[in-house]
C-alpha atoms as a PDB file:
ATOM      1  CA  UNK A   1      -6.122   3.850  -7.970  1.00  0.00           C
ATOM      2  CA  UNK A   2      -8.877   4.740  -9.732  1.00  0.00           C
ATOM      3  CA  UNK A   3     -10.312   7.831  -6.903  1.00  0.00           C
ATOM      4  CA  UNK A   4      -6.702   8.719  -6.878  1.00  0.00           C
ATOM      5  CA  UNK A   5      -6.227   9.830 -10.422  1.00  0.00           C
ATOM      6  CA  UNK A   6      -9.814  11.316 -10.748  1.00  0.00           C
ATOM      7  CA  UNK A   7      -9.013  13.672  -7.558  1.00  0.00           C
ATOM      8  CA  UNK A   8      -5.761  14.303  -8.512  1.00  0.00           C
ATOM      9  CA  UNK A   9      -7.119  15.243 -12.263  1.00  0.00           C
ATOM     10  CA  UNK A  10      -9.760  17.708 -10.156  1.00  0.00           C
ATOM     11  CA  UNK A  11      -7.079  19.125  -7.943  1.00  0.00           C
ATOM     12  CA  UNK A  12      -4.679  20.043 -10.741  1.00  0.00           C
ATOM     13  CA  UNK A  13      -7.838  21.535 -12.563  1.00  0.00           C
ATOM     14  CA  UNK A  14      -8.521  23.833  -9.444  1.00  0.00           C
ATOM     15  CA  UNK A  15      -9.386  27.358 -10.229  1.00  0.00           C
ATOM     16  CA  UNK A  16      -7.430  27.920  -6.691  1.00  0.00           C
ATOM     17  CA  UNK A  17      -4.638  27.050  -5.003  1.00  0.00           C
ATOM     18  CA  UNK A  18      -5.209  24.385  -2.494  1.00  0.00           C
ATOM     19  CA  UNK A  19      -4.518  25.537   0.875  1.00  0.00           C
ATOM     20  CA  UNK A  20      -3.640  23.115   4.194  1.00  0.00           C
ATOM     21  CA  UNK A  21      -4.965  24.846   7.435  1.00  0.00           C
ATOM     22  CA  UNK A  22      -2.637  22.529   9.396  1.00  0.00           C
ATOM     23  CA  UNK A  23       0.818  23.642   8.413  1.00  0.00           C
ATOM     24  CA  UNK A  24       2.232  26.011  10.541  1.00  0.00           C
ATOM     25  CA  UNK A  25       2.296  29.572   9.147  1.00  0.00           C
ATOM     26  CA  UNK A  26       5.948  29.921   8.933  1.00  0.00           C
ATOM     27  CA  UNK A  27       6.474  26.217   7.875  1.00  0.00           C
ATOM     28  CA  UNK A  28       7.696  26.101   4.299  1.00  0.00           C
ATOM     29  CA  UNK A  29       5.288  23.973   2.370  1.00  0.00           C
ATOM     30  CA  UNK A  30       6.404  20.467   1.261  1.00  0.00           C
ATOM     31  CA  UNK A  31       5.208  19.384  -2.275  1.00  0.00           C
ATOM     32  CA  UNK A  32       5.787  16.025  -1.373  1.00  0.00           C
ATOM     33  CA  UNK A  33       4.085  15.827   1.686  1.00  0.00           C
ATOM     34  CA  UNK A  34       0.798  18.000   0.508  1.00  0.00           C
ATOM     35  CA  UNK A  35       0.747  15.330  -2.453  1.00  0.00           C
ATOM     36  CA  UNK A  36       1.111  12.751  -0.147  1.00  0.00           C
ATOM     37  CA  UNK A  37      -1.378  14.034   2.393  1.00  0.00           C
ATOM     38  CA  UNK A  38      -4.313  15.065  -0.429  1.00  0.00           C
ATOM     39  CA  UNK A  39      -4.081  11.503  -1.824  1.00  0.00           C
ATOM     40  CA  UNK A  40      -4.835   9.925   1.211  1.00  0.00           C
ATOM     41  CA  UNK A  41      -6.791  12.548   3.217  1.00  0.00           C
ATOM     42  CA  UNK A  42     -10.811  11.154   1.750  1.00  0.00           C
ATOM     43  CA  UNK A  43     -12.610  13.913   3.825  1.00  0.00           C
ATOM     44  CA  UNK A  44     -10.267  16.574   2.911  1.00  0.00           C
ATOM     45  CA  UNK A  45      -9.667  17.034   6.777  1.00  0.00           C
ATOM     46  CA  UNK A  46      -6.863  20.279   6.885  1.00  0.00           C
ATOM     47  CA  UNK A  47      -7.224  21.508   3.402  1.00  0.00           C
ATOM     48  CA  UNK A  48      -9.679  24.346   2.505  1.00  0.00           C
ATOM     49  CA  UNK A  49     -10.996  22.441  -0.244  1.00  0.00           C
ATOM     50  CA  UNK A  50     -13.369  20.222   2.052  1.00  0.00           C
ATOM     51  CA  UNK A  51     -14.782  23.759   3.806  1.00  0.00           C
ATOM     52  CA  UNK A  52     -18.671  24.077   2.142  1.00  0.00           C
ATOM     53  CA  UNK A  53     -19.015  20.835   0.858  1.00  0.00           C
ATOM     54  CA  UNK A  54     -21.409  19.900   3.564  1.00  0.00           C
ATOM     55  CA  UNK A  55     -23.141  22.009   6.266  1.00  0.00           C
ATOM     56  CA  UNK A  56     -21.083  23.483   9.360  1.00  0.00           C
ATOM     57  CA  UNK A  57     -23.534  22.507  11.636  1.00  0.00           C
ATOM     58  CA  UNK A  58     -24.011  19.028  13.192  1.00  0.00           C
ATOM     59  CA  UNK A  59     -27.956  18.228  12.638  1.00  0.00           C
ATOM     60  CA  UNK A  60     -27.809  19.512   8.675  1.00  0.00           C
ATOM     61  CA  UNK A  61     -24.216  17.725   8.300  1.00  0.00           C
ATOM     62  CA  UNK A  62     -25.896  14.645   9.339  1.00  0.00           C
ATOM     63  CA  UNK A  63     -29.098  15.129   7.484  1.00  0.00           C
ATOM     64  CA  UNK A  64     -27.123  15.789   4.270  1.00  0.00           C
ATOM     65  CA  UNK A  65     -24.533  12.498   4.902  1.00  0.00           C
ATOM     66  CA  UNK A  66     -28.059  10.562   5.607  1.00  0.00           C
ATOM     67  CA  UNK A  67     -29.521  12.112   2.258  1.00  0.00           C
ATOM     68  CA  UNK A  68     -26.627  11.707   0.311  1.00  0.00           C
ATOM     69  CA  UNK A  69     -26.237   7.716   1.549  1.00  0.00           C
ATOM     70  CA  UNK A  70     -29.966   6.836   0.623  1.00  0.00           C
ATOM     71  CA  UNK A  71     -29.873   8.349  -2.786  1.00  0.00           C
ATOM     72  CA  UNK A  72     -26.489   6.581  -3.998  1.00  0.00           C
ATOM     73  CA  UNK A  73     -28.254   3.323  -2.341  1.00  0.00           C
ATOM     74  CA  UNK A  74     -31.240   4.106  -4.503  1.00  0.00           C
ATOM     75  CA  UNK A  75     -28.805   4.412  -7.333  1.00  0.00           C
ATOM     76  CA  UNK A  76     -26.645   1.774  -6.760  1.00  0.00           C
ATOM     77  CA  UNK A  77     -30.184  -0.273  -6.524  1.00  0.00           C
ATOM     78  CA  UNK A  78     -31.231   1.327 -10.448  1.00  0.00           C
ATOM     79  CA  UNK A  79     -27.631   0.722 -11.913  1.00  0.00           C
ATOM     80  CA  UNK A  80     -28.125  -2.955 -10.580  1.00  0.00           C
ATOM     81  CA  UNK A  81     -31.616  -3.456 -12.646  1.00  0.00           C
ATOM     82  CA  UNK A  82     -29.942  -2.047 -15.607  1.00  0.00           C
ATOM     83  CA  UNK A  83     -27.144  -3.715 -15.545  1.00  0.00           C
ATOM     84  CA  UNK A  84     -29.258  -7.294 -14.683  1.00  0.00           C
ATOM     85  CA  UNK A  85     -30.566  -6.273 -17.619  1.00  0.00           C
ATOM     86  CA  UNK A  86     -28.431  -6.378 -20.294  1.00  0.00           C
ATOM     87  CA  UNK A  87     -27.871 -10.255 -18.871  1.00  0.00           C
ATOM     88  CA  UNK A  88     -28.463 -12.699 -21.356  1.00  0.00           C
ATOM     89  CA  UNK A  89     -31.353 -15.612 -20.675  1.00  0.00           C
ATOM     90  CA  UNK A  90     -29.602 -18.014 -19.291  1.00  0.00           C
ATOM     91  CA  UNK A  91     -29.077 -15.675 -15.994  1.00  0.00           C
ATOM     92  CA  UNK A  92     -31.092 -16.375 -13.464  1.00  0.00           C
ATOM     93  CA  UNK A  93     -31.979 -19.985 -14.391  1.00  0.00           C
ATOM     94  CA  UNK A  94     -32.660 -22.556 -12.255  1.00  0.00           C
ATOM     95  CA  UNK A  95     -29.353 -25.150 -12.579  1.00  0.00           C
ATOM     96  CA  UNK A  96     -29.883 -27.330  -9.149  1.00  0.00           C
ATOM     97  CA  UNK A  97     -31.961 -26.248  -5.855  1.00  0.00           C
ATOM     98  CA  UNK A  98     -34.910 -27.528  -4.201  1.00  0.00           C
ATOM     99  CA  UNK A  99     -37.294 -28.957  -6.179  1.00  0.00           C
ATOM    100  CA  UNK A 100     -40.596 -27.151  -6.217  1.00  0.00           C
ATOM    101  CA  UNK A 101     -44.097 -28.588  -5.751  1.00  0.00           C
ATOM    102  CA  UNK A 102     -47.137 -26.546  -8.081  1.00  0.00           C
ATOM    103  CA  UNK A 103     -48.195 -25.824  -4.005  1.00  0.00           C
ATOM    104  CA  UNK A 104     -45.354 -23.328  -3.524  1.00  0.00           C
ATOM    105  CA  UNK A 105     -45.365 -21.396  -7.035  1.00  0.00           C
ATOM    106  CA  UNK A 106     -44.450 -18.433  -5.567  1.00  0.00           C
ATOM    107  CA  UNK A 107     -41.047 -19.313  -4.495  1.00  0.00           C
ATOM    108  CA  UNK A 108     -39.961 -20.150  -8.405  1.00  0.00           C
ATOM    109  CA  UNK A 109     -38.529 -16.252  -8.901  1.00  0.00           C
ATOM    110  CA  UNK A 110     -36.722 -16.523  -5.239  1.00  0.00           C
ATOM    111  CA  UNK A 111     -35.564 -19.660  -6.077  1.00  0.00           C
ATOM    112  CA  UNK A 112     -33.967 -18.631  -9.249  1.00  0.00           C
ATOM    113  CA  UNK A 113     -32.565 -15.527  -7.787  1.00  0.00           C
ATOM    114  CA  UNK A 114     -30.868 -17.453  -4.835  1.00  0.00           C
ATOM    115  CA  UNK A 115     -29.283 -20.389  -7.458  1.00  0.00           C
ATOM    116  CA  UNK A 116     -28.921 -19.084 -10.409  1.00  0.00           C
ATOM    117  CA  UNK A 117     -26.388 -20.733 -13.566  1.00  0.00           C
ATOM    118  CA  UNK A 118     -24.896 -17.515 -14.322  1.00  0.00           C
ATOM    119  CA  UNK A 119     -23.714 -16.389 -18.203  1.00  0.00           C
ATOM    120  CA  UNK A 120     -21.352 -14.122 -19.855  1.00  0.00           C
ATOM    121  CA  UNK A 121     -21.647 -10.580 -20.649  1.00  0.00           C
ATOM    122  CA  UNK A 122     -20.746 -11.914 -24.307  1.00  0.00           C
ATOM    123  CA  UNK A 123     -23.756 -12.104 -26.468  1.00  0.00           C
ATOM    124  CA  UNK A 124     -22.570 -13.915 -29.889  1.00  0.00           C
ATOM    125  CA  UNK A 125     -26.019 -13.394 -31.132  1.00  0.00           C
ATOM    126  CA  UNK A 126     -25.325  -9.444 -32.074  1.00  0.00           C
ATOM    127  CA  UNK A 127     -22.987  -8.183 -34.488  1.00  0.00           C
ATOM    128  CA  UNK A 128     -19.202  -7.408 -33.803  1.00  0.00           C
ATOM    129  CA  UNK A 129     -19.931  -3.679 -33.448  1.00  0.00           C
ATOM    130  CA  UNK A 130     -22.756  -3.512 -30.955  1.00  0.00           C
ATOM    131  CA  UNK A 131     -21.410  -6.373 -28.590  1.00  0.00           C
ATOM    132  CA  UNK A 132     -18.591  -4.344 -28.141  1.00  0.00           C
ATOM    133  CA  UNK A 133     -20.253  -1.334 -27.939  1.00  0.00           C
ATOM    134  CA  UNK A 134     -23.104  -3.389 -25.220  1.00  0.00           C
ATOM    135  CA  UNK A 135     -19.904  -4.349 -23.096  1.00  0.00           C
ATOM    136  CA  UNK A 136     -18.904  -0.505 -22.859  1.00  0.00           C
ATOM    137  CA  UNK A 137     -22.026   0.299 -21.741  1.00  0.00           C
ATOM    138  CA  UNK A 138     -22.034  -2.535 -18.824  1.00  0.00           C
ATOM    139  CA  UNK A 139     -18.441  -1.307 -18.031  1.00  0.00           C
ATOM    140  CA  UNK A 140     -19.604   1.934 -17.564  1.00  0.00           C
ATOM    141  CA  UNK A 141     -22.327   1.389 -15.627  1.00  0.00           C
ATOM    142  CA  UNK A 142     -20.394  -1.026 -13.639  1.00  0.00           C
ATOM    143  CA  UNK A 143     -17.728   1.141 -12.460  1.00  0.00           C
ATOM    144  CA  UNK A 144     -21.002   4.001 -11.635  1.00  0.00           C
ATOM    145  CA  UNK A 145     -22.529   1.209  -9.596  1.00  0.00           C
ATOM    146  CA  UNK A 146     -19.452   0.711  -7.792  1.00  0.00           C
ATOM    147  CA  UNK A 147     -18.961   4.280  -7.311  1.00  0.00           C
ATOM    148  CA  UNK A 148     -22.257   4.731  -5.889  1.00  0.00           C
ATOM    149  CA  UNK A 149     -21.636   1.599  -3.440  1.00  0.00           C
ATOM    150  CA  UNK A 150     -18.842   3.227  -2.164  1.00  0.00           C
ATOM    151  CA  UNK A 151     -19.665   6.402  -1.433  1.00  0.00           C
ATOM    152  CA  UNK A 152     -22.837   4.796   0.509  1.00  0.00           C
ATOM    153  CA  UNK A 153     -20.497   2.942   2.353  1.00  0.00           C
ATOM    154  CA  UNK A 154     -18.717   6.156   2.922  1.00  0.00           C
ATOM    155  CA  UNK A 155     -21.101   8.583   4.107  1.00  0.00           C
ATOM    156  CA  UNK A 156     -22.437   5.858   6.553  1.00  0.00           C
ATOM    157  CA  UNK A 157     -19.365   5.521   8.397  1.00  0.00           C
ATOM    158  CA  UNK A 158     -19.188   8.962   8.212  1.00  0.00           C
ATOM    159  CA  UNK A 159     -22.865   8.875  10.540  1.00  0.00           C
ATOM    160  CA  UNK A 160     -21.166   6.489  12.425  1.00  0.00           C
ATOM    161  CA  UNK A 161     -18.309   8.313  13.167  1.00  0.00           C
ATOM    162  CA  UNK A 162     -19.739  11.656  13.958  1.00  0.00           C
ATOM    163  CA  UNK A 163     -22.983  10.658  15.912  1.00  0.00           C
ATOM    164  CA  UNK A 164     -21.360   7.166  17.408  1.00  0.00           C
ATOM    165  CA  UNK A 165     -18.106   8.500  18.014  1.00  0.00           C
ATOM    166  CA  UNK A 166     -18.068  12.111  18.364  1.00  0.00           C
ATOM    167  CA  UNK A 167     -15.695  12.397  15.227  1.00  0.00           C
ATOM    168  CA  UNK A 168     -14.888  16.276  14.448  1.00  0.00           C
ATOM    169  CA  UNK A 169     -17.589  17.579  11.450  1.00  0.00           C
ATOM    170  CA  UNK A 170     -14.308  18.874   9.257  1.00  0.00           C
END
């Protein structure tokens, strides 16, 4: 819901008029069915506003979707640390697992990665104003994380469609 009202915020903000290229050319145009169409269309396969995004040809389209996928992972990986960040103490502690011998103390940070208590985004220790203002900021950074996740989920099936599939560049 969320993709659908920032696109459709971008399309009514166009500086041109969206144009399908798979109308026919004396078809009269459908409002309905264009809104319909650019709301679930993702690539913009049709329309004139996905033209230039990316390059035309297949070995730069698939360096730029390959580009594009390892810098929102590297992203997504930075927004994570941040956001771990603003965690109170108690994430990360150890609540029940194996029980750890002083032979094996490098496994104590894996082990309190892989079973850790949990907490709350609430911090009761700050002031009213900045523990609202602290759960903005996570919110905000959430949703950019989970933008970022997505679109590296997107542009790799996009590599799997065009190189595994032989799935049209447009």
């Amino acid at each position: 819901m969320f993709v659908t009202t920032i696109r459709a915020l971008g399309w009514a903000l166009a500086r041109k008029l969206l144009v399908s290229q798979l109308r026919p050319v004396n078809n009269a145009p459908s409002t309905l069915m264009d809104a319909l169409d650019l709301v679930s269309n993702l690539r913009g396969y049709g329309w004139d506003w996905s033209r230039g995004t990316r390059p035309s040809n297949r070995a730069g389209f698939i360096l730029h979707t390959f580009l594009s996928a390892a810098a929102h992972a590297f992203v997504q990986g930075i927004l994570h640390t941040v956001i771990r960040s603003f965690s109170p103490k108690s994430v990360g502690t150890l609540s029940s697992g194996p029980n750890l011998d002083e032979t094996l103390p490098f496994l104590d940070k894996a082990i309190k990665i892989c079973f850790p208590v949990g907490g709350s985004i609430f911090d009761e220790s700050i002031p009213l104003y900045l523990r609202f203002l602290r759960l903005n900021v996570i919110s905000a950074l959430s949703a950019a994380w989970t933008y970022a996740g997505l679109q590296t989920w997107h542009d790799s099936c996009i590599m799997v469609g065009v190189l595994i599939l032989g799935q049209d560049l447009t």
